[in-house]
Protein backbone atom coordinates (compact mmCIF):
# COMPACT_ATOMS: atom_id res chain seq x y z
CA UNK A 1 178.16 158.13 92.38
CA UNK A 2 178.67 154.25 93.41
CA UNK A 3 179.09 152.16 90.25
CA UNK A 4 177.37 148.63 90.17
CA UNK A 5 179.60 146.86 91.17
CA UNK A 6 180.09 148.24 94.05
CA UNK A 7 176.55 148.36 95.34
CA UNK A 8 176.61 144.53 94.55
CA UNK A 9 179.31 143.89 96.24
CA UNK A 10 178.42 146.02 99.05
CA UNK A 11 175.05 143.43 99.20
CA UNK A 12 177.22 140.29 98.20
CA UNK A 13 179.39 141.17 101.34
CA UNK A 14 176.09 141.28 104.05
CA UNK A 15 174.64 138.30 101.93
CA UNK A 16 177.53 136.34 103.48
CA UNK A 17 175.85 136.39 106.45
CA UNK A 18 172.61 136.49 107.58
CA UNK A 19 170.81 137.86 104.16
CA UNK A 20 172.23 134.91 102.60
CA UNK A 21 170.39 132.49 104.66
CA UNK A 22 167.16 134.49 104.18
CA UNK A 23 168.18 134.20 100.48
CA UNK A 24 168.73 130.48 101.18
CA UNK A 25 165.04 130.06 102.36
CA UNK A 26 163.96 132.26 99.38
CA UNK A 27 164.97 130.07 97.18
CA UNK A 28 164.51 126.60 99.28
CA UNK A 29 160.87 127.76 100.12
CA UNK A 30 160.27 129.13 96.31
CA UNK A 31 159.10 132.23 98.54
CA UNK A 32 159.05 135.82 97.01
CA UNK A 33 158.30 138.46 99.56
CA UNK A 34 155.12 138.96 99.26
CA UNK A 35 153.71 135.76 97.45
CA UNK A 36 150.38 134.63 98.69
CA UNK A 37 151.30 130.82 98.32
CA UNK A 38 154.64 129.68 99.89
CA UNK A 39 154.48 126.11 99.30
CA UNK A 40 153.43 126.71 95.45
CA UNK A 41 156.77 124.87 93.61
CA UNK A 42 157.07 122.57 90.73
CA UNK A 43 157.78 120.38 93.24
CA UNK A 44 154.40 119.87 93.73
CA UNK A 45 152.41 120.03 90.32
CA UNK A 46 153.55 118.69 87.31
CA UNK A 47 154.06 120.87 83.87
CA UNK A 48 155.09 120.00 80.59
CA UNK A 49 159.06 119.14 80.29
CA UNK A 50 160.84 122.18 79.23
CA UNK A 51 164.41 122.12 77.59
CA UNK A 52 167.02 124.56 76.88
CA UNK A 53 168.13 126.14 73.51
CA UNK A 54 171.13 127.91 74.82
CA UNK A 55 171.80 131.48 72.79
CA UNK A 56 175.81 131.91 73.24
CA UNK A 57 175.35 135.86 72.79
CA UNK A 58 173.01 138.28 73.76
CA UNK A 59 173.38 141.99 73.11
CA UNK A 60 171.08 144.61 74.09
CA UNK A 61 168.84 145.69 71.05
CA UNK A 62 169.66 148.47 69.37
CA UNK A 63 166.28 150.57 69.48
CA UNK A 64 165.99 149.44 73.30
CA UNK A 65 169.64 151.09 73.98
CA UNK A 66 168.67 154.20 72.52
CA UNK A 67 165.51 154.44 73.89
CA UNK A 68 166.56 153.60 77.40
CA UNK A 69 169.69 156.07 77.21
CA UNK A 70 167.44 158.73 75.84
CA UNK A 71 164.76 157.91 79.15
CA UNK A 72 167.75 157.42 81.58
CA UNK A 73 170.19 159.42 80.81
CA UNK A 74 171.77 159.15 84.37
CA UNK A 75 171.52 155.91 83.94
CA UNK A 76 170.38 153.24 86.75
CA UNK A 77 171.48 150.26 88.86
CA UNK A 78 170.62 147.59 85.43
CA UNK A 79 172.24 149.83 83.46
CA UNK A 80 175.36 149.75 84.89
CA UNK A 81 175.47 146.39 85.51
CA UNK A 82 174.88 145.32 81.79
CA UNK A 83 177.65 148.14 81.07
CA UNK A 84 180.19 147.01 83.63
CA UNK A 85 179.67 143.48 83.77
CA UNK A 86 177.64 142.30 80.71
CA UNK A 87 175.00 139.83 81.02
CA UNK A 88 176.72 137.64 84.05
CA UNK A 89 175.61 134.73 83.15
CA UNK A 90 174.93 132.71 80.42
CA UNK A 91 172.68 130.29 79.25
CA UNK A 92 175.18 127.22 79.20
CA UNK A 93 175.39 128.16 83.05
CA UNK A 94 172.46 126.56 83.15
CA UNK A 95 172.68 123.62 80.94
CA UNK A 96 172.56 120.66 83.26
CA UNK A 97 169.39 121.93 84.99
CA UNK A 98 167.29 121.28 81.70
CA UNK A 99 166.39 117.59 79.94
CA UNK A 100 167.02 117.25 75.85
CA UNK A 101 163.57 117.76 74.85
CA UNK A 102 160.50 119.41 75.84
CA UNK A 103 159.23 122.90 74.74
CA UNK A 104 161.83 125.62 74.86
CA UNK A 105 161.78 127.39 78.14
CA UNK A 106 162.93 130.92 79.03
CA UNK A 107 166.22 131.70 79.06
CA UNK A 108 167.99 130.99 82.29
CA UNK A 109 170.85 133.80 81.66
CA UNK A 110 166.97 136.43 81.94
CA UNK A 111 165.70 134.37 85.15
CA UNK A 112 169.18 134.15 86.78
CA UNK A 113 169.07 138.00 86.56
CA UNK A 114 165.97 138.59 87.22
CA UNK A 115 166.20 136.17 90.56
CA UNK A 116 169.04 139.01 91.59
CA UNK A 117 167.04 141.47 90.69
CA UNK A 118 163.70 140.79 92.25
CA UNK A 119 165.74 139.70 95.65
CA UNK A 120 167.47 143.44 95.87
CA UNK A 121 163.93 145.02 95.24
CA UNK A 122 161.97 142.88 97.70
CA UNK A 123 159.63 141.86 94.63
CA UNK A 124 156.83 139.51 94.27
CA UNK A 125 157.19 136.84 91.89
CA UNK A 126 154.14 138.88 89.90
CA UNK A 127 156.15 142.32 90.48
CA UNK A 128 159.16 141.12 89.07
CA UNK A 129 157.06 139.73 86.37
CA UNK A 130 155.64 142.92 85.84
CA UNK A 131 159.11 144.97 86.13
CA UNK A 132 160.05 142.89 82.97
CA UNK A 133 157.42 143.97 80.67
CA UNK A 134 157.19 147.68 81.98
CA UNK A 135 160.77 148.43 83.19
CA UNK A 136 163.06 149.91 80.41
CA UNK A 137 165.58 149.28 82.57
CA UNK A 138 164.92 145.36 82.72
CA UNK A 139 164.52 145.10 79.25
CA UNK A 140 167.87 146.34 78.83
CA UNK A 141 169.89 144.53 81.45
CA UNK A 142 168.22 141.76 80.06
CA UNK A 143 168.93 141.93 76.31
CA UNK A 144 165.21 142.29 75.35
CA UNK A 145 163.02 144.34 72.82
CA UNK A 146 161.11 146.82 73.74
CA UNK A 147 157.94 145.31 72.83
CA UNK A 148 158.63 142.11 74.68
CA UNK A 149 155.52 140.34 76.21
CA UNK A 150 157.27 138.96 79.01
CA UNK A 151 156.35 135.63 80.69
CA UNK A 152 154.26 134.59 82.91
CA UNK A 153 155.34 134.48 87.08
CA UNK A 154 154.97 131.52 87.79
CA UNK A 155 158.25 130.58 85.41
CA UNK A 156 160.34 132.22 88.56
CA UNK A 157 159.10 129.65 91.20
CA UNK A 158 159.58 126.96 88.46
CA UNK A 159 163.21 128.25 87.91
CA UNK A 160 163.99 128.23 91.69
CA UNK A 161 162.42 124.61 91.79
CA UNK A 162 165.18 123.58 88.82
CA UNK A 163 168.34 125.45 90.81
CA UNK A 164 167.15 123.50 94.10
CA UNK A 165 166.53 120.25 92.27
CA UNK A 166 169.75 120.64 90.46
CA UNK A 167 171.76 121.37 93.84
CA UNK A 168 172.21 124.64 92.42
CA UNK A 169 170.57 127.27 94.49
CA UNK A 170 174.17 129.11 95.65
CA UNK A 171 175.06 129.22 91.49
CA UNK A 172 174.00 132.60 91.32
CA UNK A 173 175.55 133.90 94.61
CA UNK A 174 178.57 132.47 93.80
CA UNK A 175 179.14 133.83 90.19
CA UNK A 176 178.51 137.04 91.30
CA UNK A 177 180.96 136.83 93.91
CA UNK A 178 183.64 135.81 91.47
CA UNK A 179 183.09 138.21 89.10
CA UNK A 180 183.28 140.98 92.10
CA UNK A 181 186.16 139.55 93.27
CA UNK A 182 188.53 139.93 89.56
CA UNK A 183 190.85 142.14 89.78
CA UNK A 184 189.75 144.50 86.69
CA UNK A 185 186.00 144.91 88.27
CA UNK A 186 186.70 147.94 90.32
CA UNK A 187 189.88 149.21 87.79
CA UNK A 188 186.65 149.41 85.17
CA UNK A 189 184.50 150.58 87.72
């Protein structure tokens, strides 16, 4: 059985060539794979000022863990990751990307993830959307409740507007790559 970390390194090491410049455009573009409107970016319409509340910890929910090892008792790609690796990122990761005020926006640590996620399942900005309020999985990878409403899509095209207007777009890529790279990742693996 290949543990997580090796099936993201295994796609971290293509994604140094080729697949990371069609992740490049991905994220340049604010393209998902199947979205209807490529040019659609915050770039281009304004919204309401958002700013981050940074959460230092997030833990999976207890009723979602046992519920999700009870479902999956194999176990799946998310849950491995969150096992192995823990959440990846965190909020402060993120910290220079949002202004002081505004209305709280959704946590950057879930969005980073679910970036990653929706790239290695060739998902729509609406799938991945979806995959967070139906996927047990998700929910668990990404330290949410069960009953979690989710968000609406259109905060992933925003978020890949804020890493390209922050000069951020290879933050993700290259945390990832880091982490991989520690000695103790494939020791734990």
């Amino acid at each position: 059985m290949l543990s997580a970390a090796s099936i993201l390194l295994a796609n971290y090491k293509c994604l140094k060539s080729k697949q990371f410049l069609l992740l490049s455009a991905y994220l340049k573009l604010s393209l998902s794979p199947s979205f209807d409107y490529p040019l659609q970016s915050t770039l281009y319409c304004w919204r309401p000022p958002v700013s981050l509340q940074p959460r230092t910890l997030y833990s999976v929910a207890e009723q979602t863990a046992r519920i999700t090892r009870a479902a999956l008792p194999k176990g799946t790609l998310c849950l491995r990751i969150y096992d192995e690796l823990g959440t990846i990122f965190e909020d402060q990761d993120f910290a220079d990307l949002f202004p002081q005020r505004g209305q709280p926006a959704q946590s950057p640590f879930r969005l980073a993830l679910i970036t990653i996620l929706q790239f290695l399942e060739g998902l729509s900005d609406r799938a991945a959307a979806d995959a967070v309020r139906a996927r047990i999985d998700w929910k668990y990878l990404l330290c949410l409740e069960l009953d979690d409403a989710g968000f609406d899509y259109s905060v992933l095209c925003e978020f890949r507007a804020r890493l390209l207007e922050g000069g951020a777009e290879r933050r993700l890529f290259d945390k990832i790559l880091s982490l991989l790279r520690e000695p103790n990742t494939t020791t734990r693996i």
